[in-house]
PDB file of N, CA and C in Angstrom:
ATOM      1  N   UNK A   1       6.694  -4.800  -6.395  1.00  0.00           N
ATOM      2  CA  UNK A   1       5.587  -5.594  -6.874  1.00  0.00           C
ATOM      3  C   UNK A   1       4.941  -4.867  -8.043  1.00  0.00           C
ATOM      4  N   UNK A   2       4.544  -5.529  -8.752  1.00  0.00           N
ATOM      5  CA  UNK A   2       3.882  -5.270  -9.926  1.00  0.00           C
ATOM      6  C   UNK A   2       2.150  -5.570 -10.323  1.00  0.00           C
ATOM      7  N   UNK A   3       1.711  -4.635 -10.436  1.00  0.00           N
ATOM      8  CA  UNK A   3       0.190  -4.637 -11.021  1.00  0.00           C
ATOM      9  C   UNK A   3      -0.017  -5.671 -11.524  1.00  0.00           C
ATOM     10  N   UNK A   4       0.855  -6.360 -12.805  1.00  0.00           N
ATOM     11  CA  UNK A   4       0.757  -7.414 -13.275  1.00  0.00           C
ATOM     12  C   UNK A   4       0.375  -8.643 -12.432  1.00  0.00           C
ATOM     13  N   UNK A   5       1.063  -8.956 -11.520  1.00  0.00           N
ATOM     14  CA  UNK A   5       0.976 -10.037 -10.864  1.00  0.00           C
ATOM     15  C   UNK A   5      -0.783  -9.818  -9.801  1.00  0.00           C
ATOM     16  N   UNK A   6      -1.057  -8.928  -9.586  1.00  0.00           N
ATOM     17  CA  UNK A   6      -2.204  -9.133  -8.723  1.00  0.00           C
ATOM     18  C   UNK A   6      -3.603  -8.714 -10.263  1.00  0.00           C
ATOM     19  N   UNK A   7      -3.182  -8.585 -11.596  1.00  0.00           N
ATOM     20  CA  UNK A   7      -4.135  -9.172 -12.467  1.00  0.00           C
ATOM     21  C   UNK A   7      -4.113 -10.292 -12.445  1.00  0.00           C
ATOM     22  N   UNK A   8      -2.841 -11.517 -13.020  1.00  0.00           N
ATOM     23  CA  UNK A   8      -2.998 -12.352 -12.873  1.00  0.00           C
ATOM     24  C   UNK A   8      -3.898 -13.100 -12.271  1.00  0.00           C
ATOM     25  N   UNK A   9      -3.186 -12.875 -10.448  1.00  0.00           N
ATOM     26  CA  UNK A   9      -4.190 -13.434  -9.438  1.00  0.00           C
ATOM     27  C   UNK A   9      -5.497 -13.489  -9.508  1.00  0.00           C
ATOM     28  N   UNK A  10      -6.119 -12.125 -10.061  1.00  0.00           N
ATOM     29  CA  UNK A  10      -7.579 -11.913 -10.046  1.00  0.00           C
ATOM     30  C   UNK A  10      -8.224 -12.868 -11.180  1.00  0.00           C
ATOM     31  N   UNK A  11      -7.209 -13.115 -12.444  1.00  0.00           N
ATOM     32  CA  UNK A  11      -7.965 -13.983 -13.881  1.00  0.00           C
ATOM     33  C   UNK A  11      -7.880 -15.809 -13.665  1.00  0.00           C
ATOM     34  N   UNK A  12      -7.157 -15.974 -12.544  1.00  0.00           N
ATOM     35  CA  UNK A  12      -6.958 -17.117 -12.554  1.00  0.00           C
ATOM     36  C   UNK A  12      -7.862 -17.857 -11.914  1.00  0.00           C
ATOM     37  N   UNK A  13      -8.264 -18.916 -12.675  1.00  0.00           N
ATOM     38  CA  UNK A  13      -9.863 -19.334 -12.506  1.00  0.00           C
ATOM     39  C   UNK A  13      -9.705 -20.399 -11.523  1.00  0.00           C
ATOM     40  N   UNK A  14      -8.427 -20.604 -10.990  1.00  0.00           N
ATOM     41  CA  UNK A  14      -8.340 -21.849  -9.819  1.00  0.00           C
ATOM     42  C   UNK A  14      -8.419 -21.462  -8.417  1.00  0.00           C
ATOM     43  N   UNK A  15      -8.441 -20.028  -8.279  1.00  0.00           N
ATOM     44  CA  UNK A  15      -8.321 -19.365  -7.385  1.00  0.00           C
ATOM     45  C   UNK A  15     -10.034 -18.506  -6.829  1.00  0.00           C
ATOM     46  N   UNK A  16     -10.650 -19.272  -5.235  1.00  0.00           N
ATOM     47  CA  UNK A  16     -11.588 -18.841  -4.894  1.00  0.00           C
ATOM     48  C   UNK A  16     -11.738 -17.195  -5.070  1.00  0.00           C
ATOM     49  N   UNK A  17     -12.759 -16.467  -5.079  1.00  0.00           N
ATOM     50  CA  UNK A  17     -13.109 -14.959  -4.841  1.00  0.00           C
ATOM     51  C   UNK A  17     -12.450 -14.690  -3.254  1.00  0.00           C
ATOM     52  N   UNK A  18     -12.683 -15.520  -2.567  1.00  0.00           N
ATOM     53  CA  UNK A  18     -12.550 -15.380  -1.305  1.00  0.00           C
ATOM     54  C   UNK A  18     -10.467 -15.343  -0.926  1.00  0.00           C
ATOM     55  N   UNK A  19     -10.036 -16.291  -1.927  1.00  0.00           N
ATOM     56  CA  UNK A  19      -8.575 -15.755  -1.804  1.00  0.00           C
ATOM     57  C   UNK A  19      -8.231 -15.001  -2.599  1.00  0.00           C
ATOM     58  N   UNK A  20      -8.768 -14.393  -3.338  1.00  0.00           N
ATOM     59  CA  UNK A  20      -8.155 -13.491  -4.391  1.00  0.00           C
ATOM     60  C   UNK A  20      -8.246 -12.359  -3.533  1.00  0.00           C
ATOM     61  N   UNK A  21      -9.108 -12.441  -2.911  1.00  0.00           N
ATOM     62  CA  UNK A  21      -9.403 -10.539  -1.869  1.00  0.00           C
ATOM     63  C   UNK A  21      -8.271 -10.884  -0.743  1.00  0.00           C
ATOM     64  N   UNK A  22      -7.837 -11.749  -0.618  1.00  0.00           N
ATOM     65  CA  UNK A  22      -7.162 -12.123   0.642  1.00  0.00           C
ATOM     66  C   UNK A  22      -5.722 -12.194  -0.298  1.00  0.00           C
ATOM     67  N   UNK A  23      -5.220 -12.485  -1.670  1.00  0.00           N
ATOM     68  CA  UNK A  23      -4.538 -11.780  -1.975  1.00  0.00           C
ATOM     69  C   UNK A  23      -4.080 -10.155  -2.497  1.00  0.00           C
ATOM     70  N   UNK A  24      -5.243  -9.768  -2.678  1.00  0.00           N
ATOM     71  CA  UNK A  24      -4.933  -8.706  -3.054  1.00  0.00           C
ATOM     72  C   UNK A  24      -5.212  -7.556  -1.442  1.00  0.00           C
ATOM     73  N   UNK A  25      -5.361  -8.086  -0.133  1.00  0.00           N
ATOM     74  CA  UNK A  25      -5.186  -7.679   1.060  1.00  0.00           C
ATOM     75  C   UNK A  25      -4.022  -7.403   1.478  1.00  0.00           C
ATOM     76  N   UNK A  26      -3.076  -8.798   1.270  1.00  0.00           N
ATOM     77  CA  UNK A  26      -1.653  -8.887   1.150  1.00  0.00           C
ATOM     78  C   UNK A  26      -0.875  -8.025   0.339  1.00  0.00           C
ATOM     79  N   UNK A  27      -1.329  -8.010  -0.950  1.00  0.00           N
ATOM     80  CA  UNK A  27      -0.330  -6.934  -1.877  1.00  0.00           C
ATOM     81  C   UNK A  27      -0.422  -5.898  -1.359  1.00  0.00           C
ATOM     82  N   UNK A  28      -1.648  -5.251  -0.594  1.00  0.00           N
ATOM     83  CA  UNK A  28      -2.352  -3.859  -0.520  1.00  0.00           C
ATOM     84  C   UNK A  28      -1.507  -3.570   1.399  1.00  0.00           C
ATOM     85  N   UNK A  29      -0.815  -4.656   1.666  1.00  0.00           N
ATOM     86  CA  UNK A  29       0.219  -4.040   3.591  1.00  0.00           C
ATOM     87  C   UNK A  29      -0.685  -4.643   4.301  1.00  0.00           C
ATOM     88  N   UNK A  30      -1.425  -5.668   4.302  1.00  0.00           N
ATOM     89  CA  UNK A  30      -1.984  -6.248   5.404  1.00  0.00           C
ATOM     90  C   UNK A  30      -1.089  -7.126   5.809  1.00  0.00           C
ATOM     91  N   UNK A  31      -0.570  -7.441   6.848  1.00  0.00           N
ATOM     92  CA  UNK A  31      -0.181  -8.666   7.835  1.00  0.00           C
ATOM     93  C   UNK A  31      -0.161  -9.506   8.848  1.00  0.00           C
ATOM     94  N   UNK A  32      -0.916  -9.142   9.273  1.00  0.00           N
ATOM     95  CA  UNK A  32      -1.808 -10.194  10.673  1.00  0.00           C
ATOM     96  C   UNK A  32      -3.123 -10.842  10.378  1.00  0.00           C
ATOM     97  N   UNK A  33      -2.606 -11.960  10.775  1.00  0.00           N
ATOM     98  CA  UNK A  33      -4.231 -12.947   9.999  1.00  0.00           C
ATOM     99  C   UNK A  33      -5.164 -12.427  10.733  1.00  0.00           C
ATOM    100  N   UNK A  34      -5.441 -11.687  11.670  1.00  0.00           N
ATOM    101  CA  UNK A  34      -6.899 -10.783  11.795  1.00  0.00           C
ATOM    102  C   UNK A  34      -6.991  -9.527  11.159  1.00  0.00           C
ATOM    103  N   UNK A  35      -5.984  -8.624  10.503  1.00  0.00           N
ATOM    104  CA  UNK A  35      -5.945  -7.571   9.668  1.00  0.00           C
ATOM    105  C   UNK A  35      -6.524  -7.982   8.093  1.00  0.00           C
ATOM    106  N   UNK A  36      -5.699  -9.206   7.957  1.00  0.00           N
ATOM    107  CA  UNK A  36      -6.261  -9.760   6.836  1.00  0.00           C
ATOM    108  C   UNK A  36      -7.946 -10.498   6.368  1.00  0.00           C
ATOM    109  N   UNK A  37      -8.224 -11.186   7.762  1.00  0.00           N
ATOM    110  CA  UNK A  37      -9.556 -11.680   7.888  1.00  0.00           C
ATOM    111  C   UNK A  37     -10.506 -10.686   7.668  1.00  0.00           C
ATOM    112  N   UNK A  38      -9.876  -9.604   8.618  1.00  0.00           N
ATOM    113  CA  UNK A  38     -11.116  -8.339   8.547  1.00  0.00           C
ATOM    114  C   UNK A  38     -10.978  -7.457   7.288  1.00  0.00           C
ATOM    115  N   UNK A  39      -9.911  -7.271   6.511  1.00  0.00           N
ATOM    116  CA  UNK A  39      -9.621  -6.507   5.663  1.00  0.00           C
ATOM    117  C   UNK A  39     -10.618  -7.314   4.256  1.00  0.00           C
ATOM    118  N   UNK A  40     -10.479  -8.648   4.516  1.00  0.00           N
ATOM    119  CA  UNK A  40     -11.026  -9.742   3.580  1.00  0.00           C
ATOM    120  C   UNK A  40     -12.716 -10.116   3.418  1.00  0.00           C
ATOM    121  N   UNK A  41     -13.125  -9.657   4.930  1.00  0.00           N
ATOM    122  CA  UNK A  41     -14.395 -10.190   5.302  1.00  0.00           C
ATOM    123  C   UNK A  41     -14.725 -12.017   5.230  1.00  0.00           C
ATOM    124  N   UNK A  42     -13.546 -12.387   5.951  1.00  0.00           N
ATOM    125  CA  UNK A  42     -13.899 -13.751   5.888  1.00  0.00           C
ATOM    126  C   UNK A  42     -13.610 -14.016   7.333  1.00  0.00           C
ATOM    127  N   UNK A  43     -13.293 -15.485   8.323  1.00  0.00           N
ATOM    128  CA  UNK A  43     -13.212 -15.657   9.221  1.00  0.00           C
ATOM    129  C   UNK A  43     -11.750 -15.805   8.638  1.00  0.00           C
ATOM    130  N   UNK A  44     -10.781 -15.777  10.265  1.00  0.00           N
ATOM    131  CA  UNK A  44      -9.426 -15.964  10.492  1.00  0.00           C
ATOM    132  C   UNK A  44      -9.069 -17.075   9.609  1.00  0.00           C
ATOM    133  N   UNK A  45      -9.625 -18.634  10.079  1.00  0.00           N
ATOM    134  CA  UNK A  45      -9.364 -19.466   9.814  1.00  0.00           C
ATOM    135  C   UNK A  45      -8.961 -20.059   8.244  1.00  0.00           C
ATOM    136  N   UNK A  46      -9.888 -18.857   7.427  1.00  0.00           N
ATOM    137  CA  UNK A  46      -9.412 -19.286   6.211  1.00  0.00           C
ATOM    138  C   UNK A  46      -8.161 -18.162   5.197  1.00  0.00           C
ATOM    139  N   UNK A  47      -7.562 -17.265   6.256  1.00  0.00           N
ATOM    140  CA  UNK A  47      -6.155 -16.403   5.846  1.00  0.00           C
ATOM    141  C   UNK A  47      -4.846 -17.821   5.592  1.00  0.00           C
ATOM    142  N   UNK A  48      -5.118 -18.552   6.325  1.00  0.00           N
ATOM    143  CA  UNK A  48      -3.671 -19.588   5.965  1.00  0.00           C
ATOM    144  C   UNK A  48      -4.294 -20.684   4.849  1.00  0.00           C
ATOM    145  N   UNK A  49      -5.451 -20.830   5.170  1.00  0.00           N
ATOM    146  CA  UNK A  49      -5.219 -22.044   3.810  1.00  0.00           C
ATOM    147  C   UNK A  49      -5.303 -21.406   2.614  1.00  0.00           C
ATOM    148  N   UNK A  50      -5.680 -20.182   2.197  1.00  0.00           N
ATOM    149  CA  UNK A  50      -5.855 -18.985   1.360  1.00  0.00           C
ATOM    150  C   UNK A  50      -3.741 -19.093   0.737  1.00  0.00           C
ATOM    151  N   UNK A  51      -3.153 -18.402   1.910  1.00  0.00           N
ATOM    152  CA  UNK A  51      -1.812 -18.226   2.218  1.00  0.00           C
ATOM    153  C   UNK A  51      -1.404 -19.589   1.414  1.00  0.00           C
ATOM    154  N   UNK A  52      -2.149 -20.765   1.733  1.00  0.00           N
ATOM    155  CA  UNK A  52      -0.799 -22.215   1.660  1.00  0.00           C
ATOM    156  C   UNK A  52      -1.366 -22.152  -0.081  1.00  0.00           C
ATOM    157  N   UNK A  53      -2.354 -22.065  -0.358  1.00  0.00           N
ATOM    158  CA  UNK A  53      -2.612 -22.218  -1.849  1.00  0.00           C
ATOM    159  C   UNK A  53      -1.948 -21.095  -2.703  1.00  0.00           C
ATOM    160  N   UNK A  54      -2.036 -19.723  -2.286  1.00  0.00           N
ATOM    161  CA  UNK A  54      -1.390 -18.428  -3.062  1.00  0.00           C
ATOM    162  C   UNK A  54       0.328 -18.955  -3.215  1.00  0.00           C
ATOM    163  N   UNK A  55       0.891 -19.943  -1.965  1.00  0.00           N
ATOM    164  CA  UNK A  55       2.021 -20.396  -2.388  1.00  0.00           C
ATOM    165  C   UNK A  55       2.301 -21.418  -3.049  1.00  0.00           C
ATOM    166  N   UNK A  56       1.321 -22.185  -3.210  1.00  0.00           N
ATOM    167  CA  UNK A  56       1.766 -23.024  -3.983  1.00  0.00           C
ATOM    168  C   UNK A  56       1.420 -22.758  -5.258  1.00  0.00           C
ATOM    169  N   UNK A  57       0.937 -21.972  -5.884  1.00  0.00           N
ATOM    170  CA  UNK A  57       0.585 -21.754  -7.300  1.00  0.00           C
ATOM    171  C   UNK A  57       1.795 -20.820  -7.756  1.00  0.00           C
ATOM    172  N   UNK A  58       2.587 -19.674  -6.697  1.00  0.00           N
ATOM    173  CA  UNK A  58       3.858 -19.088  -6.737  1.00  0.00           C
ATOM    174  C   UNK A  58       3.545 -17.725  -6.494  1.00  0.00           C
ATOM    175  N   UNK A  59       2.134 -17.138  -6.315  1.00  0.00           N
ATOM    176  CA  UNK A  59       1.923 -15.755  -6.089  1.00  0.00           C
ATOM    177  C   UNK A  59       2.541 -14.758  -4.846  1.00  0.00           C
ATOM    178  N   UNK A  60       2.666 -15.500  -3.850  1.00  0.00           N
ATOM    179  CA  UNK A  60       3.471 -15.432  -3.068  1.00  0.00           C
ATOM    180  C   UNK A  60       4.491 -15.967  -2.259  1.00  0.00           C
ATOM    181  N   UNK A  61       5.244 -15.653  -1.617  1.00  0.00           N
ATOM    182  CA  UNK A  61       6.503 -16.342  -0.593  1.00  0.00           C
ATOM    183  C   UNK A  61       6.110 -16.015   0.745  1.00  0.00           C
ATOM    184  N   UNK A  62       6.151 -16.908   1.837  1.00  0.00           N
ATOM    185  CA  UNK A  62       5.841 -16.389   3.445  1.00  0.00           C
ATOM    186  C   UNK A  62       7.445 -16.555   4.295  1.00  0.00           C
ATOM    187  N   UNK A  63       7.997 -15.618   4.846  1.00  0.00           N
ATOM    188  CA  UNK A  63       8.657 -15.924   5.704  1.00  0.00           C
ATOM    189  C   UNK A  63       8.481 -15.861   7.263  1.00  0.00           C
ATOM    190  N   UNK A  64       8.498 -16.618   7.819  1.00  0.00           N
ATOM    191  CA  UNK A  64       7.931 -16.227   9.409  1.00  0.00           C
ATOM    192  C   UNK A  64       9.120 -16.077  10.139  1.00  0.00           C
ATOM    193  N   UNK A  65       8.763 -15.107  11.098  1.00  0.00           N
ATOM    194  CA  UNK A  65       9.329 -14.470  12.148  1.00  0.00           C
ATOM    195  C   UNK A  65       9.099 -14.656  13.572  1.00  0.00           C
ATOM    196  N   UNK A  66       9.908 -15.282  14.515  1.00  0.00           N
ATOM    197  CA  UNK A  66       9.383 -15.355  15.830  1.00  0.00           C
ATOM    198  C   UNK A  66       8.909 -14.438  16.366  1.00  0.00           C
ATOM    199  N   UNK A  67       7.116 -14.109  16.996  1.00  0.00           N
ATOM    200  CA  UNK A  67       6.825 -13.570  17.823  1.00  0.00           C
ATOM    201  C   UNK A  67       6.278 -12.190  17.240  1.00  0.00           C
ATOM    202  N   UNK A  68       6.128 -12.159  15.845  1.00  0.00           N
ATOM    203  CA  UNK A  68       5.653 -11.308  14.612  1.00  0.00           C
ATOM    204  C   UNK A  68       5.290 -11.413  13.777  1.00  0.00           C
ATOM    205  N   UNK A  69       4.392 -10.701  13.221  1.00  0.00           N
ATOM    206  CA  UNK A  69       3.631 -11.270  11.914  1.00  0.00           C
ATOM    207  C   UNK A  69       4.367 -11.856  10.914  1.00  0.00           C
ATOM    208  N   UNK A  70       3.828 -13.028  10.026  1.00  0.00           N
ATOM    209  CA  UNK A  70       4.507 -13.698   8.735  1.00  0.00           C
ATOM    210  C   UNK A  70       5.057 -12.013   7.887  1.00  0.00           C
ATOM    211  N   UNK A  71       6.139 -12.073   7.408  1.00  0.00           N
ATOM    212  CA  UNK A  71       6.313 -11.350   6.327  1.00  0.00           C
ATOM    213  C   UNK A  71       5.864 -12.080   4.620  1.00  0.00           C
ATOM    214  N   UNK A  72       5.445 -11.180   4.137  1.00  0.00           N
ATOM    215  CA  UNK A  72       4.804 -11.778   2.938  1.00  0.00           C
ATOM    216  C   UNK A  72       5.597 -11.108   1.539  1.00  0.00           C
ATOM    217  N   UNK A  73       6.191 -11.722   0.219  1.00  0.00           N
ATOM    218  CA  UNK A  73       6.751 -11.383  -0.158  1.00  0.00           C
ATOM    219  C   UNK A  73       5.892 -11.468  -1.302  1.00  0.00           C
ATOM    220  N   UNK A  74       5.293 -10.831  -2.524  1.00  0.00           N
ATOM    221  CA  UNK A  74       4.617 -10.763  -3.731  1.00  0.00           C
ATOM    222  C   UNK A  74       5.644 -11.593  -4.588  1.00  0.00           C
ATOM    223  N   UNK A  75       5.554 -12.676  -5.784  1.00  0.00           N
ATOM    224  CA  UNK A  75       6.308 -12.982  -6.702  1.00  0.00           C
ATOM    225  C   UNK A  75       5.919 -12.366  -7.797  1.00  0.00           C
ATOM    226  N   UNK A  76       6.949 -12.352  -8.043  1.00  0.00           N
ATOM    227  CA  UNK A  76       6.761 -11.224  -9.573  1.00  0.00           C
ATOM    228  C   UNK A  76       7.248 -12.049 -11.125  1.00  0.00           C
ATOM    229  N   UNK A  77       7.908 -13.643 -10.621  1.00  0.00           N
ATOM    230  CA  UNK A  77       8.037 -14.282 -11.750  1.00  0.00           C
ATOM    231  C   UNK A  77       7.132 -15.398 -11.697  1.00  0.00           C
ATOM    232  N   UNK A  78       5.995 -15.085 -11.953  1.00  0.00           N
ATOM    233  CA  UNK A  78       5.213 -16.473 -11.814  1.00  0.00           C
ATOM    234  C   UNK A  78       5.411 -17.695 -12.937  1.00  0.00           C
ATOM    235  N   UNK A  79       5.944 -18.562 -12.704  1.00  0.00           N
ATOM    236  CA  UNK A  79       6.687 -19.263 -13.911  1.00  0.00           C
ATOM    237  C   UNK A  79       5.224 -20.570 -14.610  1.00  0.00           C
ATOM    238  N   UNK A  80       4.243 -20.847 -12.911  1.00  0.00           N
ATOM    239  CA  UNK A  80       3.121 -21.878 -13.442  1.00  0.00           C
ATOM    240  C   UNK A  80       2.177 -21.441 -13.921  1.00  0.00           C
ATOM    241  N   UNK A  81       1.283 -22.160 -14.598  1.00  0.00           N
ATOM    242  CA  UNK A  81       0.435 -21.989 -15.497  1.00  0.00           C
ATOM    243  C   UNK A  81      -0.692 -21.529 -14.747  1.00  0.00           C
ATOM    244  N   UNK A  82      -1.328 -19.989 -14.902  1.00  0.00           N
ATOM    245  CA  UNK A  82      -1.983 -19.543 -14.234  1.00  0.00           C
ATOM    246  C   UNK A  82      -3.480 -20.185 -14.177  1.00  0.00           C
ATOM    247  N   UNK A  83      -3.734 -20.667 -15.214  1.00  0.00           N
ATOM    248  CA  UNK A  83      -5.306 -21.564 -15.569  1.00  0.00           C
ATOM    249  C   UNK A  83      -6.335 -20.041 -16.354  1.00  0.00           C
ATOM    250  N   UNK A  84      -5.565 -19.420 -16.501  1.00  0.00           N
ATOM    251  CA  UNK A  84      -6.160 -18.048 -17.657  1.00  0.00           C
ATOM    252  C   UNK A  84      -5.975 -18.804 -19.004  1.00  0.00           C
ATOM    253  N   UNK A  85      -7.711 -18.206 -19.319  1.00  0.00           N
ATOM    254  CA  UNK A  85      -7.875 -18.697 -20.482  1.00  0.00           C
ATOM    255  C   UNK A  85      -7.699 -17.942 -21.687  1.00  0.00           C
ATOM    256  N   UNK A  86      -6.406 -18.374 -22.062  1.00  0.00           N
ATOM    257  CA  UNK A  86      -6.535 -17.603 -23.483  1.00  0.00           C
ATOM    258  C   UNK A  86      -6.801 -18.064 -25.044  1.00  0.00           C
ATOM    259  N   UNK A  87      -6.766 -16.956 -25.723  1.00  0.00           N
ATOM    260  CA  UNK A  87      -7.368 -17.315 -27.133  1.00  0.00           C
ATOM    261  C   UNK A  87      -6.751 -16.524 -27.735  1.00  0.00           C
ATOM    262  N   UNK A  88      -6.395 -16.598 -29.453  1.00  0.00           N
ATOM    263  CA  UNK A  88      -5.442 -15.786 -30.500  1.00  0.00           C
ATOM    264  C   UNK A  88      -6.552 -15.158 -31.307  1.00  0.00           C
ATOM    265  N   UNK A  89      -6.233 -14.327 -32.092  1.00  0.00           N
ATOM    266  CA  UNK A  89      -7.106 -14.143 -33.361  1.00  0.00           C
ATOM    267  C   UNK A  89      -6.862 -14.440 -34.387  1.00  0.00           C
ATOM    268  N   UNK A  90      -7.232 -15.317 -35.330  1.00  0.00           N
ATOM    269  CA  UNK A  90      -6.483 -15.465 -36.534  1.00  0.00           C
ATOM    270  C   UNK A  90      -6.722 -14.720 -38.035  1.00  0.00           C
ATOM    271  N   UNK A  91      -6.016 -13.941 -38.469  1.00  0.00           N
ATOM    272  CA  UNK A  91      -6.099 -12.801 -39.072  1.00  0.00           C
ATOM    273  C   UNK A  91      -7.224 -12.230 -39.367  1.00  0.00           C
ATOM    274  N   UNK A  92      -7.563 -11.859 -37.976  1.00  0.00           N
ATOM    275  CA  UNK A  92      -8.995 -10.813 -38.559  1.00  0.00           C
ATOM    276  C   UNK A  92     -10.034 -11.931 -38.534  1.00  0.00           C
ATOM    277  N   UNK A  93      -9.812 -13.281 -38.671  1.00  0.00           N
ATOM    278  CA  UNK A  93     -11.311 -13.973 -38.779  1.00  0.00           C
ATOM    279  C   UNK A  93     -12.261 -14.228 -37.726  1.00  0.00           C
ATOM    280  N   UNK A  94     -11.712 -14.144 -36.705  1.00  0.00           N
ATOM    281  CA  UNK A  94     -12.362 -14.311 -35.306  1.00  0.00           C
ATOM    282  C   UNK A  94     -11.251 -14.811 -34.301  1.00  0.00           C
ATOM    283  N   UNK A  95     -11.887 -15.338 -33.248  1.00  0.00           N
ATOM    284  CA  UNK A  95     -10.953 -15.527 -31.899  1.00  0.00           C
ATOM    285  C   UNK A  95     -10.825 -17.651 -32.329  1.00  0.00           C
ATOM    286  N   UNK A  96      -9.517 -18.074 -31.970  1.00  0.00           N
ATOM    287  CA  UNK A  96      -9.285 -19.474 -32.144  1.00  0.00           C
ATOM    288  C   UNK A  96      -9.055 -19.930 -30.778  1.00  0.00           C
ATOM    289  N   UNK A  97      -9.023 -21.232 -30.296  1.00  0.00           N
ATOM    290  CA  UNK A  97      -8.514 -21.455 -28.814  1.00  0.00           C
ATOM    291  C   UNK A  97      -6.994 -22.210 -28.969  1.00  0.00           C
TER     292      UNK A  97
END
């Protein structure tokens, strides 16, 4: 996993405060939705809908395991449009959108 990808996560403006700590819980070896809740400071209940959105934007992959925690896999090619806002400079005159 790459640094890159948990900046991303953090600039992307579609993404609550509350899942961004709950991704960057995940990058950081948490895996039990109460390791994560508590690691997060949120209640249990919101580690999976956190989880179903971090996958659908592509930040992460979940594989589950009978009778053991989800394994969680970091993506490192995020191919969708993160919703980071960027801007160019155009020679020296200021910032353009």
């Amino acid at each position: 996993m790459t640094c890159e990808v948990v900046f991303k996560a953090l600039a992307d403006t579609r993404l609550s405060p509350t899942e961004k700590v709950i991704f960057g819980n995940i990058a950081g070896g948490y895996r039990t939705r109460a390791e994560i809740a508590k690691a997060s400071g949120c209640a249990e209940s919101s580690v999976p809908r956190a989880v179903r959105k971090l996958e659908g934007y592509g930040y992460l992959k979940r594989e589950f395991e009978d009778g053991k925690a989800n394994k969680y896999i970091i993506q490192t090619g995020i191919t969708q449009d993160t919703g980071i806002a960027t801007a160019s400079v155009n020679k020296g005159w200021g910032i353009t959108g």
